[in-house]
N, C-alpha and C. Protein backbone atom coordinates (compact mmCIF):
# COMPACT_ATOMS: atom_id res chain seq x y z
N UNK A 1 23.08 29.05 232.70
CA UNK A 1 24.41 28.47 232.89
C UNK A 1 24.89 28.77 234.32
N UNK A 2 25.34 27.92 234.65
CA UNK A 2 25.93 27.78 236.59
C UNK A 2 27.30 28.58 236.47
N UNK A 3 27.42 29.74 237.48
CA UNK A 3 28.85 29.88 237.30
C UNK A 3 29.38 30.52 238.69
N UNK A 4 30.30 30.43 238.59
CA UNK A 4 30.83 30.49 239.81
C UNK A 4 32.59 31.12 239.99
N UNK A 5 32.38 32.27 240.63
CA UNK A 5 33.40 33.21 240.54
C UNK A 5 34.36 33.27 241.92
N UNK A 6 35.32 32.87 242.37
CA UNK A 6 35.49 33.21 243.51
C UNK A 6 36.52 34.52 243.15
N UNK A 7 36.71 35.29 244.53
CA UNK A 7 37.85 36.72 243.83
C UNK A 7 38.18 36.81 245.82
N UNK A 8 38.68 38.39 245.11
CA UNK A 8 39.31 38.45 246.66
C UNK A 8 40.70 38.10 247.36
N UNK A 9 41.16 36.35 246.22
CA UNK A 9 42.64 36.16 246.91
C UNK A 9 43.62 37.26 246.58
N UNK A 10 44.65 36.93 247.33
CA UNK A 10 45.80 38.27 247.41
C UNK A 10 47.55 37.49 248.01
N UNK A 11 47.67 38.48 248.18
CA UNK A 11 49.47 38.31 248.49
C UNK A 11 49.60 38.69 250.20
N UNK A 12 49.71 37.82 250.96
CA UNK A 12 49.35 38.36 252.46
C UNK A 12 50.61 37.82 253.29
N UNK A 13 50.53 38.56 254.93
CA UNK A 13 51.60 37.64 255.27
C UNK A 13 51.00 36.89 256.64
N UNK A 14 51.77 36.13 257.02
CA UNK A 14 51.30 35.43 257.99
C UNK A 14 50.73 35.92 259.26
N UNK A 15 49.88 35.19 259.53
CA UNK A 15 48.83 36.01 260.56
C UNK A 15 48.03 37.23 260.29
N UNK A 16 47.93 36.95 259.28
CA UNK A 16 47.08 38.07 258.64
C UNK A 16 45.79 37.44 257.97
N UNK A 17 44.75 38.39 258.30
CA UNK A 17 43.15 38.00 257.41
C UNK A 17 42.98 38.25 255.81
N UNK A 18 42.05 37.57 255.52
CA UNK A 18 41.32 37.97 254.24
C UNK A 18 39.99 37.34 254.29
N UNK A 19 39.42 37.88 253.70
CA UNK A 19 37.77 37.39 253.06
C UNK A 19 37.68 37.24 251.50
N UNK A 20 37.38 35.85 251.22
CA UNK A 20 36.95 35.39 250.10
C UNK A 20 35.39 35.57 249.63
N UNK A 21 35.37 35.99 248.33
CA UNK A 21 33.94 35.76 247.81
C UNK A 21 33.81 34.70 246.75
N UNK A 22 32.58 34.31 246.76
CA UNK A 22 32.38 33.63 245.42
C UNK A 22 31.18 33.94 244.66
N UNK A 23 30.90 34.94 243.61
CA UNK A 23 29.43 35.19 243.38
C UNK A 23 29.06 33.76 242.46
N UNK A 24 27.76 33.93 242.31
CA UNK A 24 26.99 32.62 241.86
C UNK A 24 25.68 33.44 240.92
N UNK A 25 25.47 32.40 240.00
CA UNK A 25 24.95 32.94 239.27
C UNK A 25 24.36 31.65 238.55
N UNK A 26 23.05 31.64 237.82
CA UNK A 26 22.64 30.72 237.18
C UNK A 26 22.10 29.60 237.53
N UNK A 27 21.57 29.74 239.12
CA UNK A 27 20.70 28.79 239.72
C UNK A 27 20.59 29.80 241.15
N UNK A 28 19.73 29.47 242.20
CA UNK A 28 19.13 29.94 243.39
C UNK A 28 19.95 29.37 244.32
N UNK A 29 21.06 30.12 244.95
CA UNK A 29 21.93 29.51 246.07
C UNK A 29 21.01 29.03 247.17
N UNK A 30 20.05 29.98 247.55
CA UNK A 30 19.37 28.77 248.63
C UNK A 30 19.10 27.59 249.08
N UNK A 31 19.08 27.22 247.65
CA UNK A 31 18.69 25.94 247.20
C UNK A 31 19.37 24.93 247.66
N UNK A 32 21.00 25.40 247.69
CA UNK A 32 22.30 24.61 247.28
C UNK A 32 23.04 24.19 248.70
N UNK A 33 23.42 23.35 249.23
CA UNK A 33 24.66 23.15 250.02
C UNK A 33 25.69 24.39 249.61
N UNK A 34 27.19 24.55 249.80
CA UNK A 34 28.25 25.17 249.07
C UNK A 34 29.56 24.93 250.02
N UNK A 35 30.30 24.79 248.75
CA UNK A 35 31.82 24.46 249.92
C UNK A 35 32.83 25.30 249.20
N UNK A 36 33.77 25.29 249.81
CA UNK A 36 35.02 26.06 249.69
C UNK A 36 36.21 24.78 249.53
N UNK A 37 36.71 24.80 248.49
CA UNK A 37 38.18 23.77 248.42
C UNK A 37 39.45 24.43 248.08
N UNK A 38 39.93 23.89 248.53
CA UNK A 38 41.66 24.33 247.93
C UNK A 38 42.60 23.33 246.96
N UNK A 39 43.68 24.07 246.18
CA UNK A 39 44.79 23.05 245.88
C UNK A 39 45.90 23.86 245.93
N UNK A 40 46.69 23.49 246.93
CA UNK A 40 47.91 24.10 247.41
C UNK A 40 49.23 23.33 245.81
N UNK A 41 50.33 24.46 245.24
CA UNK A 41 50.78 23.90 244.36
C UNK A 41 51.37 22.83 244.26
N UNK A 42 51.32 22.08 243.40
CA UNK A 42 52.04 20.32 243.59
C UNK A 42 50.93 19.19 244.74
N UNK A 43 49.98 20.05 245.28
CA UNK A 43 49.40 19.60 245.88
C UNK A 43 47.90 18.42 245.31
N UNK A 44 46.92 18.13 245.79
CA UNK A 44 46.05 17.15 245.37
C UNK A 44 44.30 18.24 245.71
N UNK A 45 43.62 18.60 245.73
CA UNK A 45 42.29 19.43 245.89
C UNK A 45 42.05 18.67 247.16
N UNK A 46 42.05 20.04 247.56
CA UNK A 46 41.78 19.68 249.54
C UNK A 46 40.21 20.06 249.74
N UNK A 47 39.38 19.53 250.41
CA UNK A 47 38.04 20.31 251.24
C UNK A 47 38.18 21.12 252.08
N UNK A 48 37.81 22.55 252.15
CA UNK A 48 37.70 23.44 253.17
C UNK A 48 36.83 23.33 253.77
N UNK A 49 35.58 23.71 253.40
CA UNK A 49 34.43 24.04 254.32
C UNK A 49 33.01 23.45 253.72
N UNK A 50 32.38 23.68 254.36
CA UNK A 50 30.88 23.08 254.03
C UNK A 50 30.02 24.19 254.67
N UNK A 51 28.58 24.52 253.46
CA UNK A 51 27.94 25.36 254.40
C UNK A 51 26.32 24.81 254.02
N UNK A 52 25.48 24.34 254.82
CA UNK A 52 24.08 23.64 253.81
C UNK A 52 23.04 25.29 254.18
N UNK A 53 22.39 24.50 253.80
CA UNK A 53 20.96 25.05 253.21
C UNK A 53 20.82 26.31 254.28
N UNK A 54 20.60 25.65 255.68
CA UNK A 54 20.23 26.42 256.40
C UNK A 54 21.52 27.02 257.38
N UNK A 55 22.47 27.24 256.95
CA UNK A 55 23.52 27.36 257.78
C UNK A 55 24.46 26.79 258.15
N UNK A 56 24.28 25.86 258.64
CA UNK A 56 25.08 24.86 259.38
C UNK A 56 26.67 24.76 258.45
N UNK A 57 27.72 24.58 259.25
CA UNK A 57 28.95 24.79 258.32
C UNK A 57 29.86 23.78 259.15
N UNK A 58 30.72 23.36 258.63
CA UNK A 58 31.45 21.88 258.32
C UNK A 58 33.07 22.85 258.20
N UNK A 59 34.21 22.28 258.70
CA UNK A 59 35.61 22.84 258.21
C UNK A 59 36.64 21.09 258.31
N UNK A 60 37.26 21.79 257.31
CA UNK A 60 38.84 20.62 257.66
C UNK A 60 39.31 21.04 258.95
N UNK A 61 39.63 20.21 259.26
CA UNK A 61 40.58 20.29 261.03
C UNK A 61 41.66 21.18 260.45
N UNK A 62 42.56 20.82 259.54
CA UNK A 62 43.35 22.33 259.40
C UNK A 62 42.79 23.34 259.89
N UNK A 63 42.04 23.93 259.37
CA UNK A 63 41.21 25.12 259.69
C UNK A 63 40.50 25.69 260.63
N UNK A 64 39.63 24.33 261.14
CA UNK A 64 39.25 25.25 262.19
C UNK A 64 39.70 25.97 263.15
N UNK A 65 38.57 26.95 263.71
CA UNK A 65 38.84 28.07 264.55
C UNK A 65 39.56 29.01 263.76
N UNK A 66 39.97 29.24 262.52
CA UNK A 66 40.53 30.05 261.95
C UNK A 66 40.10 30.50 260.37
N UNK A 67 38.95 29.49 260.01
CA UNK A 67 38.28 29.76 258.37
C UNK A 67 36.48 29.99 258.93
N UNK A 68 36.03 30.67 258.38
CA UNK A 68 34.42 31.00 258.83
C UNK A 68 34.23 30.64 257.65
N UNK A 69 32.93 29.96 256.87
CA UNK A 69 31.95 30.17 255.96
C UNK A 69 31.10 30.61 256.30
N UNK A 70 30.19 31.35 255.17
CA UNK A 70 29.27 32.06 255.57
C UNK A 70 28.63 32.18 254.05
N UNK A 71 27.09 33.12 253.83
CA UNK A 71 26.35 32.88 252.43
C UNK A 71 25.26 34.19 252.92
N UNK A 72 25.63 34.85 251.71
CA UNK A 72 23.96 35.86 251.82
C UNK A 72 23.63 35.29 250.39
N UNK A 73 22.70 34.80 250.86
CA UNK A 73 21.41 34.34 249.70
C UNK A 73 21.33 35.11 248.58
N UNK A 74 20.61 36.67 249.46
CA UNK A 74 19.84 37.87 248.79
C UNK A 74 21.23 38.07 247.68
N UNK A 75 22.39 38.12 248.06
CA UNK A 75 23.66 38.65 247.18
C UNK A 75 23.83 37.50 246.36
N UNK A 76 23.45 36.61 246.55
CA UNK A 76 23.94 35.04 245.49
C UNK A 76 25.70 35.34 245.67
N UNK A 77 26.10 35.09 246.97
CA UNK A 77 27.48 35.09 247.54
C UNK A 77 27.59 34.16 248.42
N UNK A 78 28.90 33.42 248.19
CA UNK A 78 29.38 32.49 249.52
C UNK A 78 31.15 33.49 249.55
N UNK A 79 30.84 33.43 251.23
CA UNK A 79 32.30 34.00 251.71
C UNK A 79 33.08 32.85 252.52
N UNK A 80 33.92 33.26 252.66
CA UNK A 80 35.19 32.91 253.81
C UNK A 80 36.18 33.48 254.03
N UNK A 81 35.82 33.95 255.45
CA UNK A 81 36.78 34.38 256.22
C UNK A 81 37.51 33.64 256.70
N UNK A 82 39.13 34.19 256.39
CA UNK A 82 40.41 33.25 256.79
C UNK A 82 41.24 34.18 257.69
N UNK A 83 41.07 34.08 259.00
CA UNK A 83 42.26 34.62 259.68
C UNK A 83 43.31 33.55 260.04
N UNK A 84 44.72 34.45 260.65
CA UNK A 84 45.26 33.86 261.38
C UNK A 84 46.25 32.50 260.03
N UNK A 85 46.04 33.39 258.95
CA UNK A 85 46.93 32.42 257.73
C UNK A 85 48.07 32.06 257.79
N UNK A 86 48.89 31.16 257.41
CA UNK A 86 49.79 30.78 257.62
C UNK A 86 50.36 30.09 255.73
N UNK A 87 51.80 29.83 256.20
CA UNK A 87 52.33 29.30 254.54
C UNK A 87 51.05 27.90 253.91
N UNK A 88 51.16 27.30 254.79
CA UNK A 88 49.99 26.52 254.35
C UNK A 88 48.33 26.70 253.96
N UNK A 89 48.07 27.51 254.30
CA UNK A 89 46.99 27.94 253.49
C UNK A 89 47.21 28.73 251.97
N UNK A 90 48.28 28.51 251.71
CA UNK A 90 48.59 29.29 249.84
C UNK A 90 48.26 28.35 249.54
N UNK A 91 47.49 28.27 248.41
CA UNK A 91 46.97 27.49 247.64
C UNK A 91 45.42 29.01 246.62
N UNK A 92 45.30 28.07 245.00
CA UNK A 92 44.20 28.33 244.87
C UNK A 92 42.58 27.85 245.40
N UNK A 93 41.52 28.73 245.73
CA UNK A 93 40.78 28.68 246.49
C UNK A 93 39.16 28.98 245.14
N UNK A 94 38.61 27.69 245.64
CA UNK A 94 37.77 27.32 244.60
C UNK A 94 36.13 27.91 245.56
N UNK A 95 35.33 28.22 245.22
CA UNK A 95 33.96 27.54 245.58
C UNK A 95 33.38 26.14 244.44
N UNK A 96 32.34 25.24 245.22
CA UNK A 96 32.25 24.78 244.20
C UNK A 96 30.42 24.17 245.22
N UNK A 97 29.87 23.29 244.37
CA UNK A 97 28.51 23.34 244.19
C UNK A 97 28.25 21.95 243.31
N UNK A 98 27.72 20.83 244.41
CA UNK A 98 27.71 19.45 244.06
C UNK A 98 28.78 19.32 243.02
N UNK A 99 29.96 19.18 243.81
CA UNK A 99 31.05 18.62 243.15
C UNK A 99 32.01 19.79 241.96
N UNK A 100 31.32 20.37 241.31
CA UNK A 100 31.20 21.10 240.35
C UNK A 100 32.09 22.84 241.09
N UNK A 101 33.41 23.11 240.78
CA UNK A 101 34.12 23.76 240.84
C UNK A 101 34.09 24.84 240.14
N UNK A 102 34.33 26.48 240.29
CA UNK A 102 34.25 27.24 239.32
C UNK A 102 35.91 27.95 239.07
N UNK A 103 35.69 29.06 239.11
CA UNK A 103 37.22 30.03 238.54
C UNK A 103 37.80 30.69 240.12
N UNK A 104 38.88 30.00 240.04
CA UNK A 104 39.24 29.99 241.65
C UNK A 104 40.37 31.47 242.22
N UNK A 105 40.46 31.91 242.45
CA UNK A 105 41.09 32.63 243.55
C UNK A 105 42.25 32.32 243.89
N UNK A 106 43.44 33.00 243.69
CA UNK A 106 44.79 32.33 244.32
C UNK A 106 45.71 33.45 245.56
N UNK A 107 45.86 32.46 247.13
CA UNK A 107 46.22 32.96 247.87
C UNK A 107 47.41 32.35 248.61
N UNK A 108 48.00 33.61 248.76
CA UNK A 108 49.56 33.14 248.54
C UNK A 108 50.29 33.81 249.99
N UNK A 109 50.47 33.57 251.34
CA UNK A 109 50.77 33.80 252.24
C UNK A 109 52.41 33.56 252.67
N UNK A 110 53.15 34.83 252.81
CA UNK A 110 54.59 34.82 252.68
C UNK A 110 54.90 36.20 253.12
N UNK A 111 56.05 35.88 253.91
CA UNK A 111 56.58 36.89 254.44
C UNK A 111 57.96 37.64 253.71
């Protein structure tokens, strides 16, 4: 069974970092593309990031210069690092894996 955990969100204030995880489980992340999405409340499921096979990583223009993806294989983990947060980045924070979303993370940036 595919599953997919993200953890890590928190209560932060602006201009401030965090690192997201998402462990994975139930297939070989190597294998996989992996992205990071959001849905800010009242909001519609946004795309964050993209990370493929071999690295290569993809962001929403929101974000860039300020969201990293990243993946250790060996850990069956996808991260993201979010500095530099702002009110608009609150939202819950998904990983997900051809389309397919797991148990998301909620981060909530407020002063």
């Amino acid at each position: 069974e595919v599953q997919l955990q993200a953890y890590g969100g928190g209560l932060v204030q602006p201009a401030e970092s965090l690192t997201l995880s998402c462990a994975t489980s139930g297939f070989t992340l190597s294998n996989y593309p992996m992205s990071w999405i959001r849905q800010a409340p009242g909001k519609e499921l946004e795309w964050v990031s993209f990370i493929n096979r071999g690295g290569g990583t993809k962001y929403a223009e929101s974000v860039t210069g300020r969201f990293t993806i990243s993946r250790d294989n060996a850990k069956n983990t996808l991260y993201l690092q979010m500095n530099k947060l702002n009110a608009e980045d609150t939202a819950v924070y998904y990983c997900s894996r051809m389309g397919v979303r797991g148990q998301g993370t909620l981060v909530t940036v407020s002063s």
